[in-house]
PDB file of N, CA and C in Angstrom:
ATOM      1  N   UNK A   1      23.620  64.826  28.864  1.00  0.00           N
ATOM      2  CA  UNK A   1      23.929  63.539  29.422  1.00  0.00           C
ATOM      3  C   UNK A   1      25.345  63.155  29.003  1.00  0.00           C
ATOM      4  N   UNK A   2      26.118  62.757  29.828  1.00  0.00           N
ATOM      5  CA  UNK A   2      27.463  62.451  29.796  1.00  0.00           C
ATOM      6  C   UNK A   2      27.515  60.664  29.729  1.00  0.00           C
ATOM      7  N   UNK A   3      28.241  60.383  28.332  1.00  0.00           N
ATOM      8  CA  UNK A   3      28.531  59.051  27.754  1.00  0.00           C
ATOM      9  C   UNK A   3      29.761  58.402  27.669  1.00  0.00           C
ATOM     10  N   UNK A   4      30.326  57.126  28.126  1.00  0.00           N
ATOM     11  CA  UNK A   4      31.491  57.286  28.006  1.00  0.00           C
ATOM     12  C   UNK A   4      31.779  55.439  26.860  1.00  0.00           C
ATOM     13  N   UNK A   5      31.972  55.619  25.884  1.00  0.00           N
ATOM     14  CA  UNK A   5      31.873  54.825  24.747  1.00  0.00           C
ATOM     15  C   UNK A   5      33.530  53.327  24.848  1.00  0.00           C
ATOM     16  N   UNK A   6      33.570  52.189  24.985  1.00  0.00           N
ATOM     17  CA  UNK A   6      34.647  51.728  25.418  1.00  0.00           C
ATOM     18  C   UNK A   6      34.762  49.919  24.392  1.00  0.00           C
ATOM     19  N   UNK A   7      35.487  50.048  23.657  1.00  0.00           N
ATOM     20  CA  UNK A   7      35.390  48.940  22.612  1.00  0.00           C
ATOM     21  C   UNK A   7      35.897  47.693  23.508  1.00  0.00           C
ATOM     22  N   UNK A   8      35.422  46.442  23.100  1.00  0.00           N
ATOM     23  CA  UNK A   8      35.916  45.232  23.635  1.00  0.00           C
ATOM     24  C   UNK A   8      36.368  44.052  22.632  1.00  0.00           C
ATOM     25  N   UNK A   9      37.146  43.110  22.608  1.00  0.00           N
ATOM     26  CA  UNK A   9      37.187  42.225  21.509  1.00  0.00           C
ATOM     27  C   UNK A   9      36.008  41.373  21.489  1.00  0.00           C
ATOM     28  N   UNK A  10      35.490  40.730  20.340  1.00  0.00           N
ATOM     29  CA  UNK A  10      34.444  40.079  20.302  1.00  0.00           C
ATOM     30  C   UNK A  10      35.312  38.380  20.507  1.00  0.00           C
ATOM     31  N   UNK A  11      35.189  37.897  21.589  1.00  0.00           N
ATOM     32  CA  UNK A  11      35.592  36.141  21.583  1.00  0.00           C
ATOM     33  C   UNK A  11      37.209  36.592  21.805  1.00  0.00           C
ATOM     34  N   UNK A  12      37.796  35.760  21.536  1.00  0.00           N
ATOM     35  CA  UNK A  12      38.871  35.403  21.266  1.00  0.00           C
ATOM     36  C   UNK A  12      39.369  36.391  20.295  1.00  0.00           C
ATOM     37  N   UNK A  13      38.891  37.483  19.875  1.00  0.00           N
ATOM     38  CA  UNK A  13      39.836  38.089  18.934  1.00  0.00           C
ATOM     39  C   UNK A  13      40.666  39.283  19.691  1.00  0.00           C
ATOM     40  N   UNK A  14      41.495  40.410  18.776  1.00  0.00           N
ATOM     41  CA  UNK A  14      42.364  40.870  19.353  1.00  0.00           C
ATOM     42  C   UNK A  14      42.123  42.007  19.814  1.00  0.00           C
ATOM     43  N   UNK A  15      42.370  42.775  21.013  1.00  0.00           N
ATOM     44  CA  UNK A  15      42.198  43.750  21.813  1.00  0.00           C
ATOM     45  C   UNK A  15      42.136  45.305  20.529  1.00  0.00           C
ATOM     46  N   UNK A  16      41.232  46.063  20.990  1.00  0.00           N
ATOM     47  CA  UNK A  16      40.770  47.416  20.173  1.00  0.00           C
ATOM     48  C   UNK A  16      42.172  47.797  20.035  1.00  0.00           C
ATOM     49  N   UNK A  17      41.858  48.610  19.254  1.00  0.00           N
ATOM     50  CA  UNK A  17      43.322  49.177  19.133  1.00  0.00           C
ATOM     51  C   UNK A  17      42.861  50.789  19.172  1.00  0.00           C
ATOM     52  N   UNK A  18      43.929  51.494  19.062  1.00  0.00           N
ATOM     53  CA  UNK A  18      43.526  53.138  19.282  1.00  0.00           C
ATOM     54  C   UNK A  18      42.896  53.586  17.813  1.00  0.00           C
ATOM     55  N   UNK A  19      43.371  52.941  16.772  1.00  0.00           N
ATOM     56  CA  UNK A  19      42.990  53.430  15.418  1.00  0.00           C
ATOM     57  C   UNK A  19      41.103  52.718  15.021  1.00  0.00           C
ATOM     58  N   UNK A  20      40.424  52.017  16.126  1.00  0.00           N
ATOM     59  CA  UNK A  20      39.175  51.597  16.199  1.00  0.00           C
ATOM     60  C   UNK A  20      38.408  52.388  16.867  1.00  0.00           C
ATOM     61  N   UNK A  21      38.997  53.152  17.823  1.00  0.00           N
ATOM     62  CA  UNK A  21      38.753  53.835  18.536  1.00  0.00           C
ATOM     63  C   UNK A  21      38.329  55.533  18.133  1.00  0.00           C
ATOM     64  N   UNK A  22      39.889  55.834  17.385  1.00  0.00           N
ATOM     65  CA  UNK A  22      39.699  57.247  16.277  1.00  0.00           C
ATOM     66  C   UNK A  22      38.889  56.866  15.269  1.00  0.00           C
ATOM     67  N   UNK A  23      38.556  56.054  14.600  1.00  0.00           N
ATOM     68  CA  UNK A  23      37.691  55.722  13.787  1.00  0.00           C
ATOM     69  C   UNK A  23      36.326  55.734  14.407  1.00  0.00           C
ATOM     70  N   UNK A  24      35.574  55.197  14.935  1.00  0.00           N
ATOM     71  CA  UNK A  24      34.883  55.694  15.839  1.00  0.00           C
ATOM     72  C   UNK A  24      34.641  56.787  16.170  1.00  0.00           C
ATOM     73  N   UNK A  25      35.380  57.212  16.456  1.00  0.00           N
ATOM     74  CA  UNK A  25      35.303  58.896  17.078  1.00  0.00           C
ATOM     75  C   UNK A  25      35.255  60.252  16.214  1.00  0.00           C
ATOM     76  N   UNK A  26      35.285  59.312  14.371  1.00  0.00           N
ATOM     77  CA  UNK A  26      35.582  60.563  14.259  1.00  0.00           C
ATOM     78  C   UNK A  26      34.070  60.362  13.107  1.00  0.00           C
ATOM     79  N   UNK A  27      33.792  58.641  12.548  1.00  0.00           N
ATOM     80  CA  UNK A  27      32.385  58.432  12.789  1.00  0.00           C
ATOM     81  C   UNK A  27      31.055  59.485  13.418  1.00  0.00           C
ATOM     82  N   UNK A  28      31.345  59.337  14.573  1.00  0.00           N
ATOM     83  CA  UNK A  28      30.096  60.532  15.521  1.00  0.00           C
ATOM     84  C   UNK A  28      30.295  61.353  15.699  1.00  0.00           C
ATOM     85  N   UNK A  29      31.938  61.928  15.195  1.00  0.00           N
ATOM     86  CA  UNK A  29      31.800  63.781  14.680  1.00  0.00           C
ATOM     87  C   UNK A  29      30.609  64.218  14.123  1.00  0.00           C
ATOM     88  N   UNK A  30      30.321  63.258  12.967  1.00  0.00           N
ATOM     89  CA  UNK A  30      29.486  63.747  11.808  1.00  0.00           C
ATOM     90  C   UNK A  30      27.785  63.438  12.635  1.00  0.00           C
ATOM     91  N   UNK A  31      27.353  63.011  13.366  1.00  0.00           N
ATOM     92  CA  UNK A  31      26.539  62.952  14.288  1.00  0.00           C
ATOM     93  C   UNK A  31      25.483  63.977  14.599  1.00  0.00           C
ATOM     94  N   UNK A  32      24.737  64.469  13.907  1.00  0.00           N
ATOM     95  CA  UNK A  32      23.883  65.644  14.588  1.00  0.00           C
ATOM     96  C   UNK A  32      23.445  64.992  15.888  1.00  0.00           C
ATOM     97  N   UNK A  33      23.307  66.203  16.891  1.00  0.00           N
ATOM     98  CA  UNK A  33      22.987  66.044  18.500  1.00  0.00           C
ATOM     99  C   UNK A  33      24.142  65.548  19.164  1.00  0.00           C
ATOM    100  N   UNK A  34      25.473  65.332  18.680  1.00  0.00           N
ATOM    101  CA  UNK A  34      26.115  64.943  20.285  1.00  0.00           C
ATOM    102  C   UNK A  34      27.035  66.308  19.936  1.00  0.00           C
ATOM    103  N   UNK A  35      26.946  67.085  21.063  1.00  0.00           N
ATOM    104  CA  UNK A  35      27.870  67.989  21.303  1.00  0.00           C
ATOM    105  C   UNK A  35      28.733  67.858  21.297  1.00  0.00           C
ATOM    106  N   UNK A  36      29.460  68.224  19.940  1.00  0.00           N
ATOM    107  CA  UNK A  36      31.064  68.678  19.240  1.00  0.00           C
ATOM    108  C   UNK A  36      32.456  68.710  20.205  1.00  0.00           C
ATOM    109  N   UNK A  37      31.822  69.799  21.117  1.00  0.00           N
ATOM    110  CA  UNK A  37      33.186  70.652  21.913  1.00  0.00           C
ATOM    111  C   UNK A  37      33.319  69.251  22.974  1.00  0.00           C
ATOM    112  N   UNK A  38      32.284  68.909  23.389  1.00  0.00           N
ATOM    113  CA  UNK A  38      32.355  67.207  24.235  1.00  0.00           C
ATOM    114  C   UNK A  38      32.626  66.150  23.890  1.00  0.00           C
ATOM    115  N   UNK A  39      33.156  65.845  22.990  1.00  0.00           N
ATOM    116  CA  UNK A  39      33.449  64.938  22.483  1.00  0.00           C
ATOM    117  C   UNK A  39      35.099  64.101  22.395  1.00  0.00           C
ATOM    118  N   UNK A  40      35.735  63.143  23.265  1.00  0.00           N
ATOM    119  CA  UNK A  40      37.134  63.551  23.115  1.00  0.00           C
ATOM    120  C   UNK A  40      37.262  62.009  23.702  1.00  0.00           C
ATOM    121  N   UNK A  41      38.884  61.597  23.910  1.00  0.00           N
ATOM    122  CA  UNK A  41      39.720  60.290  23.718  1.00  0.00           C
ATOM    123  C   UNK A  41      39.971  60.805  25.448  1.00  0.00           C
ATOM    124  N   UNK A  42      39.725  59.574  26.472  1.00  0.00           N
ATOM    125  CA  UNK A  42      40.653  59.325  27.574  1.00  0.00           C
ATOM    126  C   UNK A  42      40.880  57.961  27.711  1.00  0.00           C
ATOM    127  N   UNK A  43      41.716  57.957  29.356  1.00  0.00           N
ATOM    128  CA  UNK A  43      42.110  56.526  29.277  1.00  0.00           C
ATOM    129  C   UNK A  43      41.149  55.909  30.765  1.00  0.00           C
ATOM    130  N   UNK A  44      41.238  54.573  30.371  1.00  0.00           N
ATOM    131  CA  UNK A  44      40.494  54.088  31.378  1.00  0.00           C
ATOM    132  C   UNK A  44      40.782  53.747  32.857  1.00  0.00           C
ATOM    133  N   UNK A  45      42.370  54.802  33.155  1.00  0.00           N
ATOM    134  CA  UNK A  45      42.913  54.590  34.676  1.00  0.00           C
ATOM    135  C   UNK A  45      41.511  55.220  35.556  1.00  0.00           C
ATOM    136  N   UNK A  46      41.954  54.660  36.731  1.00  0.00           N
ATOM    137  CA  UNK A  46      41.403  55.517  37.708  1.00  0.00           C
ATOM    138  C   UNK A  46      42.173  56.673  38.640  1.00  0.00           C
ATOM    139  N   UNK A  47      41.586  57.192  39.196  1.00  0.00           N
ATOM    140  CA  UNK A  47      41.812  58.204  40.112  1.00  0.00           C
ATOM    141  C   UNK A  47      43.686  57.862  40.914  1.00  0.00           C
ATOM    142  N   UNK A  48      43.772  58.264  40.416  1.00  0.00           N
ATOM    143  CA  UNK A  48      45.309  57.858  41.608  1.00  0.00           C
ATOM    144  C   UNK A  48      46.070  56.782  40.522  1.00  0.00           C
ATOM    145  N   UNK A  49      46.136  56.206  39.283  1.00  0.00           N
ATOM    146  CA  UNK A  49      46.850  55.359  38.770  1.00  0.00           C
ATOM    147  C   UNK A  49      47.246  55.566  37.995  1.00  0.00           C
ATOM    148  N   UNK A  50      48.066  55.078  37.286  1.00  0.00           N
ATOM    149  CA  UNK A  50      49.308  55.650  36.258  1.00  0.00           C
ATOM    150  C   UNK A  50      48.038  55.333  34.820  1.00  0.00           C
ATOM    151  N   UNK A  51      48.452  56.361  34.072  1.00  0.00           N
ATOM    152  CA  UNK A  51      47.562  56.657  33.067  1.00  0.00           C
ATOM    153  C   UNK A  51      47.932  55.482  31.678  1.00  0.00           C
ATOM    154  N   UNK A  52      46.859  54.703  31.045  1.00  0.00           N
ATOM    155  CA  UNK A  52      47.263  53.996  30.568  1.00  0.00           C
ATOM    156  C   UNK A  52      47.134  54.741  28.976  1.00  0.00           C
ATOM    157  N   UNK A  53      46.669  53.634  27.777  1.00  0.00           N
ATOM    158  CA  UNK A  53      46.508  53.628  26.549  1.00  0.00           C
ATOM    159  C   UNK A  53      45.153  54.100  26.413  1.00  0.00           C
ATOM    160  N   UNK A  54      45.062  55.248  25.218  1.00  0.00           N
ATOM    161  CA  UNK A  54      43.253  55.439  25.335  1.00  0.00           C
ATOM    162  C   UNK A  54      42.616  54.236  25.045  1.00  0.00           C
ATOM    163  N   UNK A  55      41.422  54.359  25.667  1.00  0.00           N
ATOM    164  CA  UNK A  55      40.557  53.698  25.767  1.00  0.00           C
ATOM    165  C   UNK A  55      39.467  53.904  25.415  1.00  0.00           C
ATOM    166  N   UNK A  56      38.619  54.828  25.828  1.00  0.00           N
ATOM    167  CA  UNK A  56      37.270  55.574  25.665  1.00  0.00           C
ATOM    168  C   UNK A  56      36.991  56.780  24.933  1.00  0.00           C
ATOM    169  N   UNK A  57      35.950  56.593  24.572  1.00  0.00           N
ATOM    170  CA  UNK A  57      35.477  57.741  23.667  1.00  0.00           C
ATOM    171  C   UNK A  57      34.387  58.469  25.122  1.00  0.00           C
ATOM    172  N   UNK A  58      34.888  59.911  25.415  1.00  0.00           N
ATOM    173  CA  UNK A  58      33.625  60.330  26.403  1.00  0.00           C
ATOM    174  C   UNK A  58      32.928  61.060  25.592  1.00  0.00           C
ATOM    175  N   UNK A  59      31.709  61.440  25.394  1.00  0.00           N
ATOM    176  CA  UNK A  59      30.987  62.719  24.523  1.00  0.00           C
ATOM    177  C   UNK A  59      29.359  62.877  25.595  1.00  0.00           C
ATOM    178  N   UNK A  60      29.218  64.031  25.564  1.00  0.00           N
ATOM    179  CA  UNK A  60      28.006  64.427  25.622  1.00  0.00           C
ATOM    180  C   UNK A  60      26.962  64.910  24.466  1.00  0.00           C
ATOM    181  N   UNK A  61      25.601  64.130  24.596  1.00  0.00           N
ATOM    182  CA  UNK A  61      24.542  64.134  24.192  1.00  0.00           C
ATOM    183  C   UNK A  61      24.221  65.414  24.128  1.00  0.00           C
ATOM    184  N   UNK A  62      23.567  65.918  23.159  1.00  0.00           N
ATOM    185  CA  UNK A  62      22.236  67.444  23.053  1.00  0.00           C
ATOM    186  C   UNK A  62      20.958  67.372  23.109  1.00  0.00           C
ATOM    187  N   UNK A  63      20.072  67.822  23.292  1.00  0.00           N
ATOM    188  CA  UNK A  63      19.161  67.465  23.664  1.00  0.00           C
ATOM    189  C   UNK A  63      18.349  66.750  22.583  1.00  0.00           C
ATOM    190  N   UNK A  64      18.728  67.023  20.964  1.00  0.00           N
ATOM    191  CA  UNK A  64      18.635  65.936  19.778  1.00  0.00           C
ATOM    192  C   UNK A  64      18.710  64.806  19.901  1.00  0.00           C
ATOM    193  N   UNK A  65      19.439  63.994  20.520  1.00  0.00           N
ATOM    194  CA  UNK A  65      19.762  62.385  20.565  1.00  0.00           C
ATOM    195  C   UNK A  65      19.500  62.051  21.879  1.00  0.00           C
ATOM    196  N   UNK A  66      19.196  60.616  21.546  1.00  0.00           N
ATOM    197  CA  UNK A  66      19.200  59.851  22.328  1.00  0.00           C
ATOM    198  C   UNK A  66      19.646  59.099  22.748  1.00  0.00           C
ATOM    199  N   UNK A  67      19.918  58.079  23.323  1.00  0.00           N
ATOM    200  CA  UNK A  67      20.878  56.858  23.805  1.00  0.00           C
ATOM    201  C   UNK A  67      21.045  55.987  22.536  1.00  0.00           C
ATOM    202  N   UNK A  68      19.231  55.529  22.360  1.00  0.00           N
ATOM    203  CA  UNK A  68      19.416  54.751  20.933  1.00  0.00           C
ATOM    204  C   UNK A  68      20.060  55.279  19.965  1.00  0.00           C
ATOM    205  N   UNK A  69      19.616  56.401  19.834  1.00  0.00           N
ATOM    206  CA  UNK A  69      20.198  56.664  18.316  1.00  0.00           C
ATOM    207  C   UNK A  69      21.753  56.855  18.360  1.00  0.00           C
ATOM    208  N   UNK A  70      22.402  56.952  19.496  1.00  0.00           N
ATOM    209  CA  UNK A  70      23.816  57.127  19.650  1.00  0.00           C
ATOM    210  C   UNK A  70      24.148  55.735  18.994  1.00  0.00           C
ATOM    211  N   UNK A  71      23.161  54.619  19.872  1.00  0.00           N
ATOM    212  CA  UNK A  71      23.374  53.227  19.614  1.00  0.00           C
ATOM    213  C   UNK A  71      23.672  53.055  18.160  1.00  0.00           C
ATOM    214  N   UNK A  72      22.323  53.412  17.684  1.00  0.00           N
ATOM    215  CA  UNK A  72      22.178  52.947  15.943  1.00  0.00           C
ATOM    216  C   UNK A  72      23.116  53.533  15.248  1.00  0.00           C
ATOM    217  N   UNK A  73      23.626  54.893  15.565  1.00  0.00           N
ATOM    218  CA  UNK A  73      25.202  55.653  14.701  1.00  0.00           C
ATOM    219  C   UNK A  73      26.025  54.164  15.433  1.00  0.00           C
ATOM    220  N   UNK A  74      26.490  53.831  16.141  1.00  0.00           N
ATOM    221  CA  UNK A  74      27.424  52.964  16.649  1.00  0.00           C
ATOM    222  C   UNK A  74      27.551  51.656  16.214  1.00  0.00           C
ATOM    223  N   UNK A  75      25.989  50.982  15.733  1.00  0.00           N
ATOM    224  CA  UNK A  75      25.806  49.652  15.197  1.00  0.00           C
ATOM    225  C   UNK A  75      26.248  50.162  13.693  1.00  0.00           C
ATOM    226  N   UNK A  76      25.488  51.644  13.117  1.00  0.00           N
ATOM    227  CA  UNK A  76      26.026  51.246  11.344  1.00  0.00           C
ATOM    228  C   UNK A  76      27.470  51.204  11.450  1.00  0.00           C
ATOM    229  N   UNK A  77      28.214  52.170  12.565  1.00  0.00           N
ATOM    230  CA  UNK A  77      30.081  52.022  12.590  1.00  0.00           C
ATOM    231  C   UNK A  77      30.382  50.660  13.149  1.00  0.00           C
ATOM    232  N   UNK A  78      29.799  49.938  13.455  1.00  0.00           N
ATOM    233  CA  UNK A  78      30.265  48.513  13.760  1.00  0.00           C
ATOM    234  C   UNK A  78      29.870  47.078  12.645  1.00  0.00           C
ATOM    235  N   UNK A  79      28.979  47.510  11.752  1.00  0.00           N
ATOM    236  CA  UNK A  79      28.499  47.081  10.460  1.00  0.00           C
ATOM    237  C   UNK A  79      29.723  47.416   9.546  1.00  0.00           C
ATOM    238  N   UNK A  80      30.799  48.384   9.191  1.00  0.00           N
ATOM    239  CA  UNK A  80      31.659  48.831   8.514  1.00  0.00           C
ATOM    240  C   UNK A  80      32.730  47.856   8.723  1.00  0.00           C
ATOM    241  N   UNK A  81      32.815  47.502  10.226  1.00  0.00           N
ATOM    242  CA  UNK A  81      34.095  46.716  10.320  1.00  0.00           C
ATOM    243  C   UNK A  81      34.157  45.095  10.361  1.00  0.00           C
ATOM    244  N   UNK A  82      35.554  44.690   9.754  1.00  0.00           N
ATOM    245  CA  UNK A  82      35.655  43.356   9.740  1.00  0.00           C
ATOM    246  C   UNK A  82      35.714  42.386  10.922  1.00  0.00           C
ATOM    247  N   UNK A  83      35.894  43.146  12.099  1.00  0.00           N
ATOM    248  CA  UNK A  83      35.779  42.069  13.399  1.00  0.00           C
ATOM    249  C   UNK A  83      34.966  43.449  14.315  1.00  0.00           C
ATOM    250  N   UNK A  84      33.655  43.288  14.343  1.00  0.00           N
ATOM    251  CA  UNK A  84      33.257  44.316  15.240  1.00  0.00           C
ATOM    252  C   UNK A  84      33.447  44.070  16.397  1.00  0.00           C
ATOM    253  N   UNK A  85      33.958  45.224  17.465  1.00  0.00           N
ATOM    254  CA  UNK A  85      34.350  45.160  18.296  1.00  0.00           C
ATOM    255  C   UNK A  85      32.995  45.335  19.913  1.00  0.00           C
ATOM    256  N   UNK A  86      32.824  44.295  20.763  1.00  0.00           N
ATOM    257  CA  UNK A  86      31.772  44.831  21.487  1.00  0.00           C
ATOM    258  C   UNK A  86      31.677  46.008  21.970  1.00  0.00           C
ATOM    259  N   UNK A  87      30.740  46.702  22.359  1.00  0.00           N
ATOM    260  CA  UNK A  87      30.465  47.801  23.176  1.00  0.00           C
ATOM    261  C   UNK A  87      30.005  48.002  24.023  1.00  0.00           C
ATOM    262  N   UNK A  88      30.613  48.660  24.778  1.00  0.00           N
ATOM    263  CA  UNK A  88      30.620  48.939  26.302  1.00  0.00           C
ATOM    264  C   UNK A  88      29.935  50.265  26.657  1.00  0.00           C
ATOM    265  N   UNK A  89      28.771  50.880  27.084  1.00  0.00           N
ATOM    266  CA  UNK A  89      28.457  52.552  26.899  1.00  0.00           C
ATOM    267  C   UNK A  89      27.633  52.582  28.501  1.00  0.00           C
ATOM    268  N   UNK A  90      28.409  53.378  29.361  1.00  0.00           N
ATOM    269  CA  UNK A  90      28.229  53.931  30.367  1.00  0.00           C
ATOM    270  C   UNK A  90      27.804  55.231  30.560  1.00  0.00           C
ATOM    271  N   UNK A  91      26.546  55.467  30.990  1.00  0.00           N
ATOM    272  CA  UNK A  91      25.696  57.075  31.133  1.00  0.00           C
ATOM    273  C   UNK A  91      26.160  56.972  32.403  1.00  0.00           C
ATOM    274  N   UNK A  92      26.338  58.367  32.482  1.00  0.00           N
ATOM    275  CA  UNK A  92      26.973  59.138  33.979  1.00  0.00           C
ATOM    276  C   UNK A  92      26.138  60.067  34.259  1.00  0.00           C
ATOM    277  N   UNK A  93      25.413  60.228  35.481  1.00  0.00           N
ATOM    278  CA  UNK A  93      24.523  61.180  35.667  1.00  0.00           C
ATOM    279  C   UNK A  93      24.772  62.284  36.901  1.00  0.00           C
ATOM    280  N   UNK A  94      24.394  63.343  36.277  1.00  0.00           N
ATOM    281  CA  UNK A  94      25.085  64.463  37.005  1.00  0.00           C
ATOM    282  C   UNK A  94      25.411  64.402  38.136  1.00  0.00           C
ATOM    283  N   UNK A  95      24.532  63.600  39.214  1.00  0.00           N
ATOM    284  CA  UNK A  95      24.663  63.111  40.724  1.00  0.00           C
ATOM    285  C   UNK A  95      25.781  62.167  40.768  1.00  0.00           C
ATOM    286  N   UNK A  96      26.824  61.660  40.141  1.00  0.00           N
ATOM    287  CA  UNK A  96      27.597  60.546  39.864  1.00  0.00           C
ATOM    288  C   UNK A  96      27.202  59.483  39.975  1.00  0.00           C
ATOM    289  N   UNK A  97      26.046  58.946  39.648  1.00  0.00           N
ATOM    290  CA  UNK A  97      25.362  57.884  39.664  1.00  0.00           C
ATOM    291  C   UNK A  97      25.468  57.520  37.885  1.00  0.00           C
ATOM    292  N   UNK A  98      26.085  56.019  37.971  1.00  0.00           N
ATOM    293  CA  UNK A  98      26.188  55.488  36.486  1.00  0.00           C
ATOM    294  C   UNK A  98      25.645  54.321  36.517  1.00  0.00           C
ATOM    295  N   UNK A  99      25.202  53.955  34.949  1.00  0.00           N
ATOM    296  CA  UNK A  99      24.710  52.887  34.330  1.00  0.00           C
ATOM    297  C   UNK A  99      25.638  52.463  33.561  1.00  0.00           C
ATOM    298  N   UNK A 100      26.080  50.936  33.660  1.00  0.00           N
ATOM    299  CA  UNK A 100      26.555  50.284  31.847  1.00  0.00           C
ATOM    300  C   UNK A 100      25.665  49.611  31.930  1.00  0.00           C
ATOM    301  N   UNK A 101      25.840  49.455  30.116  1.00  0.00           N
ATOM    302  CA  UNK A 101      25.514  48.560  29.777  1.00  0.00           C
ATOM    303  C   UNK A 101      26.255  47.737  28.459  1.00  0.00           C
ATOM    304  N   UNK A 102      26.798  46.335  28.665  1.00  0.00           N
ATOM    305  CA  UNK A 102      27.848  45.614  27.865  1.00  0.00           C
ATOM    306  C   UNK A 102      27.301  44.445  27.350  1.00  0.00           C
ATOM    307  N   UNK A 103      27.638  44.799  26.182  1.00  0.00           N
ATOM    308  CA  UNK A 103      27.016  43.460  25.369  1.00  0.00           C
ATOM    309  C   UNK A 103      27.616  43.227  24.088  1.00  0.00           C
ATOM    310  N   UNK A 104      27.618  42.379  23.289  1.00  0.00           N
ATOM    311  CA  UNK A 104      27.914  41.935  22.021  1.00  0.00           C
ATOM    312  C   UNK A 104      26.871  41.608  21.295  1.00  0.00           C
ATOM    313  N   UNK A 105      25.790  41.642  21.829  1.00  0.00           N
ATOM    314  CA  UNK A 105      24.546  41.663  21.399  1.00  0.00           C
ATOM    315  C   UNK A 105      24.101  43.071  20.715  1.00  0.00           C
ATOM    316  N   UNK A 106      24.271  43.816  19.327  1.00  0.00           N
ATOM    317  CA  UNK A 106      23.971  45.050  19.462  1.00  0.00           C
ATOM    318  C   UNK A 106      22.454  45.271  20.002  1.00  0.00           C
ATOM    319  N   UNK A 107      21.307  44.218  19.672  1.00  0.00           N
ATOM    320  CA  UNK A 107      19.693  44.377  19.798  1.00  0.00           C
ATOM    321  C   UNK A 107      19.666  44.708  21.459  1.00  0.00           C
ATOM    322  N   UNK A 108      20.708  43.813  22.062  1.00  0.00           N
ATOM    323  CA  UNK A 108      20.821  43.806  23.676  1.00  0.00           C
ATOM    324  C   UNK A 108      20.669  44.937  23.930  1.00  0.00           C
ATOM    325  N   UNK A 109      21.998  45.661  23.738  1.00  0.00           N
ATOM    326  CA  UNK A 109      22.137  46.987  24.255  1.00  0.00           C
ATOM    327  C   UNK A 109      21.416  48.318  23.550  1.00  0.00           C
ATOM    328  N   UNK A 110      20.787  47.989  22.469  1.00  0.00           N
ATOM    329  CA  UNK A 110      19.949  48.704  21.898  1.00  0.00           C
ATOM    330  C   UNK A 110      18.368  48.781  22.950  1.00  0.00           C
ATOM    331  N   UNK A 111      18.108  47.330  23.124  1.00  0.00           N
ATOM    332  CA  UNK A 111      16.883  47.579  24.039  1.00  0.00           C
ATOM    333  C   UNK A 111      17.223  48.051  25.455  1.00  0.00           C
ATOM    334  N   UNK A 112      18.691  48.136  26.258  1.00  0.00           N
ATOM    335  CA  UNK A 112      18.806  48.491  27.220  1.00  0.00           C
ATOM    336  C   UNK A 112      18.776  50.118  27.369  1.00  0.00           C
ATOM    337  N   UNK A 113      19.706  50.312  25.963  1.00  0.00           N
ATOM    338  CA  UNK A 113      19.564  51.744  25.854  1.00  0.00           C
ATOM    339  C   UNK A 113      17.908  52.530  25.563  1.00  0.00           C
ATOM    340  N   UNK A 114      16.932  51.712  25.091  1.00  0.00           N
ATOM    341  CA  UNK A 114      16.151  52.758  25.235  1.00  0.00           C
ATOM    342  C   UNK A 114      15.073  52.416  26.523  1.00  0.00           C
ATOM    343  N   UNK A 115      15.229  51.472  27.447  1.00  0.00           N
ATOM    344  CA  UNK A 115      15.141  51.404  28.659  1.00  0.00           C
ATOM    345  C   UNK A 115      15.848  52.898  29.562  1.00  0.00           C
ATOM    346  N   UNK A 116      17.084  53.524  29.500  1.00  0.00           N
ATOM    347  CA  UNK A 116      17.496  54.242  29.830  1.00  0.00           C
ATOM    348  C   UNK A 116      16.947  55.403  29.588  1.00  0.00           C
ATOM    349  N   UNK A 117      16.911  55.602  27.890  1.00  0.00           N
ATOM    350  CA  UNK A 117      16.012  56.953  27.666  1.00  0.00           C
ATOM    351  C   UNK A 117      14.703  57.364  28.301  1.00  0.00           C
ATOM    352  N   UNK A 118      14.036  55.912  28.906  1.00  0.00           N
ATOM    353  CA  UNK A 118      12.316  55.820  28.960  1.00  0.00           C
ATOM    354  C   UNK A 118      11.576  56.311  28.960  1.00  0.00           C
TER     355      UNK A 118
END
């Protein structure tokens, strides 16, 4: 399953920065079940537009993990920091058919995510 991981400011505070992002990313290195070699930094242009600042963490899942538990690695890395940043986590499914789901709520997107797994 293909994931694509995307930080947001919580309120009024200040936009992710790339070093929240590598931090993060390097967080769910240590991750048993999300496939290693899948795991990597793009930006959030689209198709045809000038390429911006990374943005996203994309990684694919193994058949070990799950959505939640991606979640729960993501809530203890958002427990670490002093302004946690919301999260944004979009499943892409092989047919190009996608789900987000965005919240600042971690319980939110925790129960959405295992709605997804079902």
């Amino acid at each position: 399953m293909q994931l694509q991981i995307h930080l947001e400011p919580m309120g009024d505070g200040p936009a992710s920065d790339i070093d929240e992002l590598l931090n993060l990313q390097q967080w769910l290195v240590g991750e048993p079940g999300i496939v290693q070699s899948e795991i990597g930094l793009s930006t959030g242009a689209e198709d045809g537009q000038l390429s911006g600042a990374v943005e996203i963490i994309s990684l694919v899942l193994g058949t070990g993990l799950s959505v939640a538990q991606l979640l729960l690695a993501v809530a203890q890395w958002r427990s670490t920091r002093p302004s946690a940043p919301a999260i944004v986590l979009t499943r892409i499914d092989p047919d190009g058919t996608s789900v987000r789901i965005e919240s600042a709520d971690p319980a939110a997107v925790a129960a959405a995510a295992r709605a997804l797994d079902g």
